[in-house]
Every structure is written in C-alpha cells, then in structure tokens.
C-alpha atoms as a PDB file:
ATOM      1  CA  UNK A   1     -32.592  76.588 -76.960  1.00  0.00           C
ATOM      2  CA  UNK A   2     -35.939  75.832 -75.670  1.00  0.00           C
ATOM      3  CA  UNK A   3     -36.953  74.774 -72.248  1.00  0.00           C
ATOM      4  CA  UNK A   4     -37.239  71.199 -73.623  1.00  0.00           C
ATOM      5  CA  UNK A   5     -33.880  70.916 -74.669  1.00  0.00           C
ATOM      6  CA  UNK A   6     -32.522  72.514 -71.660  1.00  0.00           C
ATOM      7  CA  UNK A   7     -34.291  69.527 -69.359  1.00  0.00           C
ATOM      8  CA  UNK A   8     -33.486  67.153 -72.162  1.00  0.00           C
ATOM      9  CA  UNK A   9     -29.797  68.621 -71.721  1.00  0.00           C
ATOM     10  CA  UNK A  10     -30.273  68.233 -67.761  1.00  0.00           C
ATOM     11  CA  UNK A  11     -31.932  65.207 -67.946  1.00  0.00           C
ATOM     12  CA  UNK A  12     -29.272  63.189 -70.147  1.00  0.00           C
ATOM     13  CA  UNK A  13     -26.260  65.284 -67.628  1.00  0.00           C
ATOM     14  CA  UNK A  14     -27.949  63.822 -64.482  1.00  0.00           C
ATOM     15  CA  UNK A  15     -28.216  60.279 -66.846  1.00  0.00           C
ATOM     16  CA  UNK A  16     -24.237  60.202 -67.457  1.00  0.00           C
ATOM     17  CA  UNK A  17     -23.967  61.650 -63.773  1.00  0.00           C
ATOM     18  CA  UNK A  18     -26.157  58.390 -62.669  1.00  0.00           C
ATOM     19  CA  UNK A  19     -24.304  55.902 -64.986  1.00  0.00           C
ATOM     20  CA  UNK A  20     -20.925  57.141 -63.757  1.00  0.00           C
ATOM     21  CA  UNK A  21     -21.603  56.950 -59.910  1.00  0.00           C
ATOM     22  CA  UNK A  22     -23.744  53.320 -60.535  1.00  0.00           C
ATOM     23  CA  UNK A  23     -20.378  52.018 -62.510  1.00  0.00           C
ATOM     24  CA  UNK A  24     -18.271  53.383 -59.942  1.00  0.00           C
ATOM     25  CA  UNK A  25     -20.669  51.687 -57.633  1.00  0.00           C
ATOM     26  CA  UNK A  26     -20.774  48.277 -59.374  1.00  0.00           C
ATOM     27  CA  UNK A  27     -16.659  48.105 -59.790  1.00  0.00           C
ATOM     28  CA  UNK A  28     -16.566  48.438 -56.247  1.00  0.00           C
ATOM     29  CA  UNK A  29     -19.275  45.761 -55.857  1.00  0.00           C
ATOM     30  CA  UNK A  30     -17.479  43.898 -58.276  1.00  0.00           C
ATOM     31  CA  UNK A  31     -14.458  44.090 -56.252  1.00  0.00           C
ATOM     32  CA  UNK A  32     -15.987  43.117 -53.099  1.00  0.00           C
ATOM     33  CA  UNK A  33     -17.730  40.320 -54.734  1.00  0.00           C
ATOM     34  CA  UNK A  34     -13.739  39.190 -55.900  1.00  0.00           C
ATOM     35  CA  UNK A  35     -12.542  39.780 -51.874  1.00  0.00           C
ATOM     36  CA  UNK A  36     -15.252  37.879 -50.435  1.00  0.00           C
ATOM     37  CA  UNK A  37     -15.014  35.026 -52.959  1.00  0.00           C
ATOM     38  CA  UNK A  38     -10.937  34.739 -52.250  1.00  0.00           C
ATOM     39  CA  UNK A  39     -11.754  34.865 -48.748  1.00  0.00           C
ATOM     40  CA  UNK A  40     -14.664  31.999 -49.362  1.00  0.00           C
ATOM     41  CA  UNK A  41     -11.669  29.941 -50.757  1.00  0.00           C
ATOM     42  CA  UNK A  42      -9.516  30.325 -47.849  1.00  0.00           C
ATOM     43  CA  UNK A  43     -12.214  29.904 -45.746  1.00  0.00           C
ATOM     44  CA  UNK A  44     -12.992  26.568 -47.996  1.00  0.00           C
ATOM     45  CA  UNK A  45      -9.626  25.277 -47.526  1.00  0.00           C
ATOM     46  CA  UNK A  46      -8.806  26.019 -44.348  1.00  0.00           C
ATOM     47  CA  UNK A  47     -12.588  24.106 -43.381  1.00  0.00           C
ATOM     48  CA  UNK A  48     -10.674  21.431 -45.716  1.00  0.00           C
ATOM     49  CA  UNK A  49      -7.581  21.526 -42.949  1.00  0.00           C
ATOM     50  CA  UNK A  50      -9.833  21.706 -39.720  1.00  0.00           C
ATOM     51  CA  UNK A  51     -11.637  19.213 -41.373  1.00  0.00           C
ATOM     52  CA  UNK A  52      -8.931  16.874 -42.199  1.00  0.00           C
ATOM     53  CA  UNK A  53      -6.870  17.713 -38.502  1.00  0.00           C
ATOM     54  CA  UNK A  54     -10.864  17.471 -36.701  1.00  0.00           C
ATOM     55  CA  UNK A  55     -11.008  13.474 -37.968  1.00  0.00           C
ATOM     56  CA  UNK A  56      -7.032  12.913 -37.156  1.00  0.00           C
ATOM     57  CA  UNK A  57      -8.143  14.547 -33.815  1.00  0.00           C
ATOM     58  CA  UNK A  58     -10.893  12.101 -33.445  1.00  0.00           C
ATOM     59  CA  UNK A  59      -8.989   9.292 -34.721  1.00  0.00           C
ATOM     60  CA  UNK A  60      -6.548  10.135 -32.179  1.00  0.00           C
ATOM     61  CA  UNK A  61      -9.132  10.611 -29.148  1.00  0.00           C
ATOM     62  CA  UNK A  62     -10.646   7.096 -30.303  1.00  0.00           C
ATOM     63  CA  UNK A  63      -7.420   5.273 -29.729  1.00  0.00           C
ATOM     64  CA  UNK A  64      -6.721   7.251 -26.547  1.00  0.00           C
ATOM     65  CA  UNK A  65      -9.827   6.224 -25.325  1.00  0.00           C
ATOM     66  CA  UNK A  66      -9.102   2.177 -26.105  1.00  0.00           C
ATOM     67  CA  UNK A  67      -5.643   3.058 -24.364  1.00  0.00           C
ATOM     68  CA  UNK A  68      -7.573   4.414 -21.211  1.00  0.00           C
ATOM     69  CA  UNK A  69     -10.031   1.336 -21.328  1.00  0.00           C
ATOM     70  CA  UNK A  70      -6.977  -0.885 -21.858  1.00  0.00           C
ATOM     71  CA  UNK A  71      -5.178   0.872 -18.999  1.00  0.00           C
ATOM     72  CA  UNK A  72      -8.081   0.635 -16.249  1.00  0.00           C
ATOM     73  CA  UNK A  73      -9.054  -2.631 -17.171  1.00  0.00           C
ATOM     74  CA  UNK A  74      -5.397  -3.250 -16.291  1.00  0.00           C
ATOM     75  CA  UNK A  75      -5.281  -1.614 -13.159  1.00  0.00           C
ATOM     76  CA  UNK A  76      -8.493  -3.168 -12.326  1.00  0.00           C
ATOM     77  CA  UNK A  77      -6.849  -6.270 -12.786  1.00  0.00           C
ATOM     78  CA  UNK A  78      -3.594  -5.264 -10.747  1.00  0.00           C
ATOM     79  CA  UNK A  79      -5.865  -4.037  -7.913  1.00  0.00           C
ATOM     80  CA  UNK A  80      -7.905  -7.050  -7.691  1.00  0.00           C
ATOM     81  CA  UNK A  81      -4.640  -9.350  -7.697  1.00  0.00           C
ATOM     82  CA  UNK A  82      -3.651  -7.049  -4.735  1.00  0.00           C
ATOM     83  CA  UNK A  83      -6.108  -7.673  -2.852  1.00  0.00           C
ATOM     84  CA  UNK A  84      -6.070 -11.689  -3.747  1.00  0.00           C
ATOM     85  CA  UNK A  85      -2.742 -11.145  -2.393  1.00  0.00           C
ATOM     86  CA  UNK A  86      -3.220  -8.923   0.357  1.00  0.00           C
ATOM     87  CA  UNK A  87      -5.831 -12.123   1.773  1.00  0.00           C
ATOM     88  CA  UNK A  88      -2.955 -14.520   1.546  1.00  0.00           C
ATOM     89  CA  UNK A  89      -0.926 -12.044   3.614  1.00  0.00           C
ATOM     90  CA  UNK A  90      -3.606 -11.929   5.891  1.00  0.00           C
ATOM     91  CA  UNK A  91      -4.026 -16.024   5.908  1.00  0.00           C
ATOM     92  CA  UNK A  92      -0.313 -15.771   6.706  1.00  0.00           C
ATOM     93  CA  UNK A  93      -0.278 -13.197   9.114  1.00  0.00           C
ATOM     94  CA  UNK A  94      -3.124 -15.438  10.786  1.00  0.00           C
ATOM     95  CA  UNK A  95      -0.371 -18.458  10.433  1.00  0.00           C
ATOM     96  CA  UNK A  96       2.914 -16.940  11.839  1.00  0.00           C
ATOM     97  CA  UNK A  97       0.264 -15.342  14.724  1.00  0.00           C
ATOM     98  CA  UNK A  98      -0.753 -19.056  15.377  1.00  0.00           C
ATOM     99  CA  UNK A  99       2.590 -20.357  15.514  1.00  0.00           C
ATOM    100  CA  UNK A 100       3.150 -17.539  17.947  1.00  0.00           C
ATOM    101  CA  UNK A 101       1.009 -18.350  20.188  1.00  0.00           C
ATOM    102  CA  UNK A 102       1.944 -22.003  20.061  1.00  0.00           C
ATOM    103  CA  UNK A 103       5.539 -20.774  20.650  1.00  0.00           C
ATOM    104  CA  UNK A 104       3.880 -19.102  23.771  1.00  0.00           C
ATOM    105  CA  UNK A 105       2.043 -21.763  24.966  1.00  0.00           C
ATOM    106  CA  UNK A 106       4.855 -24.061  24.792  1.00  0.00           C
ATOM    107  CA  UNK A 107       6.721 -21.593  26.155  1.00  0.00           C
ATOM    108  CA  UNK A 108       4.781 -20.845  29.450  1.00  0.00           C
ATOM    109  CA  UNK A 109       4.434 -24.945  29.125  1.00  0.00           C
ATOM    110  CA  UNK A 110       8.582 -25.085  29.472  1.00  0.00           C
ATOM    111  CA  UNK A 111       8.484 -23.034  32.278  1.00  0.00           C
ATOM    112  CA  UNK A 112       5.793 -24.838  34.301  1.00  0.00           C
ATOM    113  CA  UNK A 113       7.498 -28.025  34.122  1.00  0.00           C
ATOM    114  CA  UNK A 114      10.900 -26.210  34.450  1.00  0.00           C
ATOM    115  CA  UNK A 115       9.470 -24.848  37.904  1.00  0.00           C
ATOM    116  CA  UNK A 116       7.847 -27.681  38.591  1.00  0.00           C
ATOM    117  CA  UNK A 117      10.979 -29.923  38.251  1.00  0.00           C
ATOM    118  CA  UNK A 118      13.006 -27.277  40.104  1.00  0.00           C
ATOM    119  CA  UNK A 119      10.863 -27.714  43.081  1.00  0.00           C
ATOM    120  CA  UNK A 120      10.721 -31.360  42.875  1.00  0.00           C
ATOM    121  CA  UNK A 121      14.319 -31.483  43.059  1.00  0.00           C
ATOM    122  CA  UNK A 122      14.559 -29.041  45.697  1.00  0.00           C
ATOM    123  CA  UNK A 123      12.003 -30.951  47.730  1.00  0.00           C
ATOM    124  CA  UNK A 124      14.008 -34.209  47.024  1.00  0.00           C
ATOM    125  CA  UNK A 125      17.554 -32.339  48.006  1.00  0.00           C
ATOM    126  CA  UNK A 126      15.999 -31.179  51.346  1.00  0.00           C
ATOM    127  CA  UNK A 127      14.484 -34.359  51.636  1.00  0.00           C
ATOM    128  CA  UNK A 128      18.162 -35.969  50.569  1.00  0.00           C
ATOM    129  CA  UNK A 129      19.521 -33.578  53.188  1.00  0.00           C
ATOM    130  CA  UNK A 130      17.367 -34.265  55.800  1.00  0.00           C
ATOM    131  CA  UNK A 131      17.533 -38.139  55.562  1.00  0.00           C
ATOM    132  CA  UNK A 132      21.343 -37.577  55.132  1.00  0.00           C
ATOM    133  CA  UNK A 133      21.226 -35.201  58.259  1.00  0.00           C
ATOM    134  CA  UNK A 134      18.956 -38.202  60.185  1.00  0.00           C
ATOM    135  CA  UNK A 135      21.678 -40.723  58.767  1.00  0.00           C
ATOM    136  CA  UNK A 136      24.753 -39.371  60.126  1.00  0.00           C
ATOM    137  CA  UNK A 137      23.161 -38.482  63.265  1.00  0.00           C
ATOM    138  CA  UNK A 138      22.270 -42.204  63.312  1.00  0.00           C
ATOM    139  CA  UNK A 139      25.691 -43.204  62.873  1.00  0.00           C
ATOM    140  CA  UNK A 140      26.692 -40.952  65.197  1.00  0.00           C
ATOM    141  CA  UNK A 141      24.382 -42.381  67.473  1.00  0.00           C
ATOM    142  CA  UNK A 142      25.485 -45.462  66.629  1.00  0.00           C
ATOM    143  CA  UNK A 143      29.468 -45.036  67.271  1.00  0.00           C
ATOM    144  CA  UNK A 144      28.675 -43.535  70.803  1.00  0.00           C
ATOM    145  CA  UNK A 145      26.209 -46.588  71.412  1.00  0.00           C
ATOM    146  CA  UNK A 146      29.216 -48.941  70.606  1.00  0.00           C
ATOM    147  CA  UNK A 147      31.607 -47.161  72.510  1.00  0.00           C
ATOM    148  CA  UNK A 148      29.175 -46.947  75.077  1.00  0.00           C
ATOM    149  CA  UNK A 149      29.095 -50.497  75.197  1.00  0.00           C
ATOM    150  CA  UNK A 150      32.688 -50.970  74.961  1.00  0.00           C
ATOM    151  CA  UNK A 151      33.103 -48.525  77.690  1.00  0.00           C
ATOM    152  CA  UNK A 152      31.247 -50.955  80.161  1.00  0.00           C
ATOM    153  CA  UNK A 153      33.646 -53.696  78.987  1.00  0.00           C
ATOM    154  CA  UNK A 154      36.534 -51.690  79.839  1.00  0.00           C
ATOM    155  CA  UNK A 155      35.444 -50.548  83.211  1.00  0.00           C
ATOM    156  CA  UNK A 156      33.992 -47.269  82.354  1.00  0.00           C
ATOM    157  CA  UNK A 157      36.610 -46.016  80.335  1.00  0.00           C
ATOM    158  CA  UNK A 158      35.881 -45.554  76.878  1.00  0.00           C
ATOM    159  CA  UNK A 159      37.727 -45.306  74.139  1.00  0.00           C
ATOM    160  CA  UNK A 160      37.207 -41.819  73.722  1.00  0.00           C
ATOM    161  CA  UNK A 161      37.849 -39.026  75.347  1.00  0.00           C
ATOM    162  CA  UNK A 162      34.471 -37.864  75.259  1.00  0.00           C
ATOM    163  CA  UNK A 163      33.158 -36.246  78.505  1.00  0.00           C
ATOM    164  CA  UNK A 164      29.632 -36.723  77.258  1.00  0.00           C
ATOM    165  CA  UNK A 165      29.441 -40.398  77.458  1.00  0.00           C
END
C-alpha cells in the first residue's frame, strides 16, 4: 500500500466519519425543526384563543363602558333632580320660616293687646271702685244728712244712735 492509498484510505475514513456526525447532526436538526414547528402550532392556536377571548374582552369592555356612560348620565340626572329638589326645600323652609315669624308677630301682637286690655280693665275696675267707693260714701253722706235733718225735727234726737251726729 502506497502513501496515496493510505491518505486516500484516511481521507474517505474521515469522509464516512464527517457524513456520520453531519447526519447525526441534521436528524437532530430535523427534530428540532419538528419541536419548534408543533410548538409554532400551539403557539398559532392558542394566538387563535387570545385572539378570539382579546375581541370578547373588548366586546365586553365596550358595553361596560355604554353601561358606565348610561349609569353617570343617570346619576347626573338623579343629582341634578336633587338639587331641583333640595331648592324647593329651601323655598319651603323659607315658607314655614315666614309663617313663623307671622305666628310671632301675631303672637307678640296677642299679647300687646292682651296687656293692653288687662290694664284697661284694671284702670276701669279701680276707676269702678273708686266711683263706687265715692258713691257709697255719698249715700252715706246722704243718710246722715237726712237724719240730720230729721234729727232737728225731732228735737235733737235722731233716729240713730249715732254719737257722731
């Protein structure tokens, strides 16, 4: 064997050597190239399932959102016929106070004539009492006047036994 055939011997060894490790290589590659795709198809259909869930999600937040408007236009609505009714409590607040003070007024009105009447008719009972005091000392005076008289008729005797006269 010549030194040719021996590095044509080498040379063909190292070639099997190189096709064995480069097929071992590419079945590997091969079988990489299989996991990845199955896990591209997963990955496909579970984008599918995000995807699908991501629009019902959306769909979902869309109609929540009309619910929200519809629920603070409503409570915008409720607040403002609040106040609208808060102002009539306050225009009838403003009524029962004026009747109030009308109830005072005519109160404190009651009482001044009430006073006023009570001293009239206490001036007019002392008055009453006074002219009823001067009128039965009059008619006192009277009665001893006429006895006094009658006493002179009867020779100084009078009909009463009063020393006074």
């Amino acid at each position: 064997m010549s030194l040719m055939s021996i590095s044509v011997f080498i040379i063909a060894i190292a070639f099997v050597a190189l096709v064995v490790f480069l097929s071992r290589t590419l079945f590997s590659l091969e079988k990489v190239f299989k996991e990845v795709e199955g896990t591209l198809l997963e990955a496909q259909k579970d984008l599918q399932s995000v995807s699908i869930e991501a629009k019902e999600f959306l769909h979902t937040s869309n109609e929540l959102a009309e619910e929200a408007k519809i629920l603070i236009r409503n409570t915008n609505d409720l607040t403002e016929e609040m106040r609208e009714r808060a102002k009539s409590l306050d225009v009838l607040a403003e009524s029962i106070e004026g009747i109030g003070e009308t109830i005072n007024e005519l109160n404190e009105n009651v009482r001044g004539t009430a006073l006023s009447v009570t001293n009239s008719v206490k001036t007019s009972t002392e008055k009453f009492a006074q002219a009823l005091k001067w009128g039965t000392t009059a008619a006192d005076l009277w009665d001893k006047i006429k006895s006094m008289r009658g006493g002179k008729k009867n020779h100084g005797k009078t009909r009463y036994n009063d020393p006074t006269i």
